[in-house]
Protein backbone atom coordinates (compact mmCIF):
# COMPACT_ATOMS: atom_id res chain seq x y z
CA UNK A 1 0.00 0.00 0.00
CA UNK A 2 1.53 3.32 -1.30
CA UNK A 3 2.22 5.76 1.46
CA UNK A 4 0.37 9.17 1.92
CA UNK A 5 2.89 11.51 0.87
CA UNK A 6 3.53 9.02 -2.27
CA UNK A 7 -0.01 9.12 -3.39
CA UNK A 8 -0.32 12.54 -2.59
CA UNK A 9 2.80 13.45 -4.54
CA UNK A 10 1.30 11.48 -7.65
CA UNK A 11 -2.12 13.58 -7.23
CA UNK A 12 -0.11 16.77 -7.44
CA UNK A 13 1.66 15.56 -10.71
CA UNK A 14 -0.92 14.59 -12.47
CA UNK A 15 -2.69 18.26 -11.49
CA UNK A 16 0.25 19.72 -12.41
CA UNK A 17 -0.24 17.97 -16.07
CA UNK A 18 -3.54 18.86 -16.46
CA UNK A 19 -2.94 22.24 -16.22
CA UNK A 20 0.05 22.64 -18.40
CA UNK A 21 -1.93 20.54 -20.90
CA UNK A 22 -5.67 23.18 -20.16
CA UNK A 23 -3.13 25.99 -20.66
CA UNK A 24 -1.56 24.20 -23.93
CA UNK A 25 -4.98 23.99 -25.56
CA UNK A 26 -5.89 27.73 -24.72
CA UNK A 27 -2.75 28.70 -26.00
CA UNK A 28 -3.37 26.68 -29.15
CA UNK A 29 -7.18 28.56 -29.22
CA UNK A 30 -5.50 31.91 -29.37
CA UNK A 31 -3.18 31.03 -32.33
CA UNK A 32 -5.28 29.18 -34.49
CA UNK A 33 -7.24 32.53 -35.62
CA UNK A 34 -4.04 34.41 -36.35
CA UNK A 35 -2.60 30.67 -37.97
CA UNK A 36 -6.05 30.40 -39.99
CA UNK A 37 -5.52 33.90 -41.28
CA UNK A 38 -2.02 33.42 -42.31
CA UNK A 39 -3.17 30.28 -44.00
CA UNK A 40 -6.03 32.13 -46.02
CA UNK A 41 -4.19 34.98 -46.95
CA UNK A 42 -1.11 32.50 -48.42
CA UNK A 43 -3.49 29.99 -50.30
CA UNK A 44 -6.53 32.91 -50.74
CA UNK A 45 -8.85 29.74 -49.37
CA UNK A 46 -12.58 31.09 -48.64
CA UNK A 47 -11.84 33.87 -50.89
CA UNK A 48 -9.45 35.75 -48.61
CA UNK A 49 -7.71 38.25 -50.52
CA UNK A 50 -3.54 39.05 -50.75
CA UNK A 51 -2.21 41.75 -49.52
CA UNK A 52 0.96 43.31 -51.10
CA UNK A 53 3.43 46.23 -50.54
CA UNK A 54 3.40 49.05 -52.67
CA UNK A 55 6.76 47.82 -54.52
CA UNK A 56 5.09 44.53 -55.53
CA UNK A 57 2.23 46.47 -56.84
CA UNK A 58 4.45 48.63 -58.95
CA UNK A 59 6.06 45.71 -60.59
CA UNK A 60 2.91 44.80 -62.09
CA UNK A 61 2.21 44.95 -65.62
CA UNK A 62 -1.49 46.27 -66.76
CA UNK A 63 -2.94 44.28 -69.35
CA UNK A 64 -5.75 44.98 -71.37
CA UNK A 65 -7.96 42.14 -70.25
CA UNK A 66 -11.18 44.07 -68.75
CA UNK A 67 -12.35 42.99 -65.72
CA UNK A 68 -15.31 44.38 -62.99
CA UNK A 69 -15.08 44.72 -59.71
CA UNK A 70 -18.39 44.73 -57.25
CA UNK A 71 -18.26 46.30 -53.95
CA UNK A 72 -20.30 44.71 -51.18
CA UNK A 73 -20.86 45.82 -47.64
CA UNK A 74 -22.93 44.06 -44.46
CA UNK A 75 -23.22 45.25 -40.93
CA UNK A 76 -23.55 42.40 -38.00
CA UNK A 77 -27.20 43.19 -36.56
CA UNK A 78 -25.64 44.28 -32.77
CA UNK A 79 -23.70 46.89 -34.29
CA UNK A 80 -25.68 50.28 -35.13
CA UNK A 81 -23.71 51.75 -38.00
CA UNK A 82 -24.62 52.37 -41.35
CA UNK A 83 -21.79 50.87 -43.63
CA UNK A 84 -21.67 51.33 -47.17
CA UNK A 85 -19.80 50.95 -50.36
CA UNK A 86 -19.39 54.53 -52.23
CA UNK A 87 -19.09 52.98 -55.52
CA UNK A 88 -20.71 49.97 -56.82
CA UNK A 89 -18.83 48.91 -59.61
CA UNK A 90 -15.08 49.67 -60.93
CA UNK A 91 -14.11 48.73 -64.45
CA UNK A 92 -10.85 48.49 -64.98
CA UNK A 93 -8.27 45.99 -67.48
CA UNK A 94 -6.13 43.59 -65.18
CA UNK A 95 -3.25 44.29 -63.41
CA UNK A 96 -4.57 48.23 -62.89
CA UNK A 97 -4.08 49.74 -59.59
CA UNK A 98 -7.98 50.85 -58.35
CA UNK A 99 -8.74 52.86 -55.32
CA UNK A 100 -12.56 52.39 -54.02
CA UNK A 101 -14.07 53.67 -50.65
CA UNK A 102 -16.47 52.44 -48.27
CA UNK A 103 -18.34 54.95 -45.62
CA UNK A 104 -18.97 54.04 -41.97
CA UNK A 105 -21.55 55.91 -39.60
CA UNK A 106 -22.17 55.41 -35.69
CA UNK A 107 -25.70 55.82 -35.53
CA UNK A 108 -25.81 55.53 -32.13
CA UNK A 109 -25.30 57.74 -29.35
CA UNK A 110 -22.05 56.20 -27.43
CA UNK A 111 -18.31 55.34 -29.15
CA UNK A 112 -18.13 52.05 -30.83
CA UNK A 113 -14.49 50.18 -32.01
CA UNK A 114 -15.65 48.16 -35.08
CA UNK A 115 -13.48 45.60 -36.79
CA UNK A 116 -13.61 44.38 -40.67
CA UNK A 117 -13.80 41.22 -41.76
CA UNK A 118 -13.93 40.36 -45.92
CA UNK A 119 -13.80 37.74 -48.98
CA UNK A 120 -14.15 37.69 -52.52
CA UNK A 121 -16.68 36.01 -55.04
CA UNK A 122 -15.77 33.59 -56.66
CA UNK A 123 -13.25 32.00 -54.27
CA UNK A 124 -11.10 31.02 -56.99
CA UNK A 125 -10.13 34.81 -57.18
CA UNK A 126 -9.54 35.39 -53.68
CA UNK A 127 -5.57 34.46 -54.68
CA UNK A 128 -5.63 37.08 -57.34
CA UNK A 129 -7.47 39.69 -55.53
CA UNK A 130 -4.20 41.73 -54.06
CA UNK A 131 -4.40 44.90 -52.03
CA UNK A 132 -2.40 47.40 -51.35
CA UNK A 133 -4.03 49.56 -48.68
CA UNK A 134 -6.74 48.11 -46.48
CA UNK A 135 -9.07 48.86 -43.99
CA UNK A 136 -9.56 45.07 -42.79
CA UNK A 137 -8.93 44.13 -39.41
CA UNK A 138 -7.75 47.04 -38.29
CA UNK A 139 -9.67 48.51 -35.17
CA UNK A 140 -12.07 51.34 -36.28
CA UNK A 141 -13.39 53.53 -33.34
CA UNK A 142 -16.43 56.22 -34.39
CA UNK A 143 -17.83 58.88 -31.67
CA UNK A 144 -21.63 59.51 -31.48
CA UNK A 145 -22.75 60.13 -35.42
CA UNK A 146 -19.39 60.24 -36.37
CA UNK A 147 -18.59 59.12 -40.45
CA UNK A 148 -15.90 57.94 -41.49
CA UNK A 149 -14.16 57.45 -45.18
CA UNK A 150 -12.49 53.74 -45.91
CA UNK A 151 -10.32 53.16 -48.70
CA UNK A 152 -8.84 50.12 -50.00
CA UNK A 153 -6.70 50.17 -53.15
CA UNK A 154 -6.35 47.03 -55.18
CA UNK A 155 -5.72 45.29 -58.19
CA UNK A 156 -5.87 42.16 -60.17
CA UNK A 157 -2.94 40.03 -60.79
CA UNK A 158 -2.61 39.28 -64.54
CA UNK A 159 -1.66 35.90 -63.05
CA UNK A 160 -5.82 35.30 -63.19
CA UNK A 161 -4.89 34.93 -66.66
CA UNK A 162 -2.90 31.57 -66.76
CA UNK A 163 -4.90 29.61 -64.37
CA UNK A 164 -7.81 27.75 -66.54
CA UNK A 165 -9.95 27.63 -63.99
CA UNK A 166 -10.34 31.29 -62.82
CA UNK A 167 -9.21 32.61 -66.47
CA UNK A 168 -12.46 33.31 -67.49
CA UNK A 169 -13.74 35.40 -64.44
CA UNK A 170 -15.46 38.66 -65.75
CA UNK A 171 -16.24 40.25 -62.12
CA UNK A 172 -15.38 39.82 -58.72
CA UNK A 173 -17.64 40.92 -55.58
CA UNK A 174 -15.81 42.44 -52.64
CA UNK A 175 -17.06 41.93 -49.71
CA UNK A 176 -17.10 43.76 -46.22
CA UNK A 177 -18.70 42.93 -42.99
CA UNK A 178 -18.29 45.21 -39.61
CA UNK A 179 -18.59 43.95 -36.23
CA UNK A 180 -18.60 45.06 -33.19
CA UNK A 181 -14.71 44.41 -31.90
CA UNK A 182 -14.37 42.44 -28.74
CA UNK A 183 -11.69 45.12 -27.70
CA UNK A 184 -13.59 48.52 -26.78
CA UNK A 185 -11.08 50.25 -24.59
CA UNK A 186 -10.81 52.81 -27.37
CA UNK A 187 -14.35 53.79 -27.61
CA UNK A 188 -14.20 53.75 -23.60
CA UNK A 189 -11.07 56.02 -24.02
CA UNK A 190 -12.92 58.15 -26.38
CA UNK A 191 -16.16 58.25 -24.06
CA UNK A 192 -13.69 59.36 -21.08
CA UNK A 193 -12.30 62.13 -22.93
CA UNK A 194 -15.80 63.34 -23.87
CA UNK A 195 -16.71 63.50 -20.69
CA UNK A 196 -13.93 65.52 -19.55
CA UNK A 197 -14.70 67.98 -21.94
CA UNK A 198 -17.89 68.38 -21.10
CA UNK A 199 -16.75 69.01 -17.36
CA UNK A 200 -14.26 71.45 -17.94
CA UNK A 201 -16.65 73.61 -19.81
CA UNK A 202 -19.09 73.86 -17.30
């Protein structure tokens, strides 16, 4: 029969596994979404667009192949802004360097941090679909019926053109949706500094 400090030893061990193994899996939570992205943004799987720098788009060559772009825009239903595309459409031959814009308005009466999530239609463009400048992901903070201007500037690689399965592609449909971001210590920033203001000019 195993003595108490033994078994009680062995109890602690195992707890001691568990643990590391809980904290293991959280850890692995927490990566996966930035691993996923990375993953997307490499293979453009579930129509996740590229991004570029400015010197890769400048090495591109504009053909004369025309191609359309669609702009898109939805708004998840717990977050009370009115997001829009400013254009529609953009014409444009492959390979051309396009800016479009997107507006954003905080219809409500308190500071909201929004965050951008997007794709492309057809998926088999999402590879092809490269931008430059992008609003996506990046935390967007409005004040009380504040509205905003978004660009994103893009283009398409000519590359479309050699794969025979996304070759024949006449338009693409970018898409945006906002959320609400999970981090609102701006917004809470910008509501304290509001409220300052208001005090000091009493």
């Amino acid at each position: 029969m195993a003595s108490a400090p033994s078994v009680e030893n062995r109890n602690r061990r195992t707890g001691l596994i568990a643990a590391a193994g809980a904290l293991a899996m959280l850890g692995m939570g927490y990566a996966a979404v930035p691993l996923y992205r990375l993953f997307c943004q490499v293979t453009g799987f579930g129509g996740t667009t590229q991004r570029v720098s400015e010197a890769d788009a400048a090495r591109v060559q504009v053909g004369t192949t025309p191609i359309s772009v669609r702009f898109d825009s939805n708004t998840d239903p717990d977050l009370p802004w009115k997001f829009e595309p400013s254009q529609v459409t953009q014409e444009m031959a492959i390979g051309t360097r396009k800016m479009a814009f997107y507006t954003a308005e905080n219809l409500s009466n308190k500071p909201i941090t929004g965050v951008a999530s997007f794709n492309v239609q057809p998926e088999l463009a999402g590879k092809y679909f490269h931008k430059v400048h992008c609003f996506c992901f990046n935390q967007q903070t409005l004040k009380p019926g504040e509205k905003v201007e978004m660009p994103v500037q893009y283009y398409v690689d000519p590359a479309i053109l050699k794969d025979p399965e996304a070759s024949g592609i006449k338009q693409i449909t970018l898409s945006y949706t906002f959320h609400t971001s999970a981090d609102q210590s701006a917004a809470v920033k910008v509501a304290a500094n509001g409220l300052d203001r208001l005090l000091a000019a009493r």
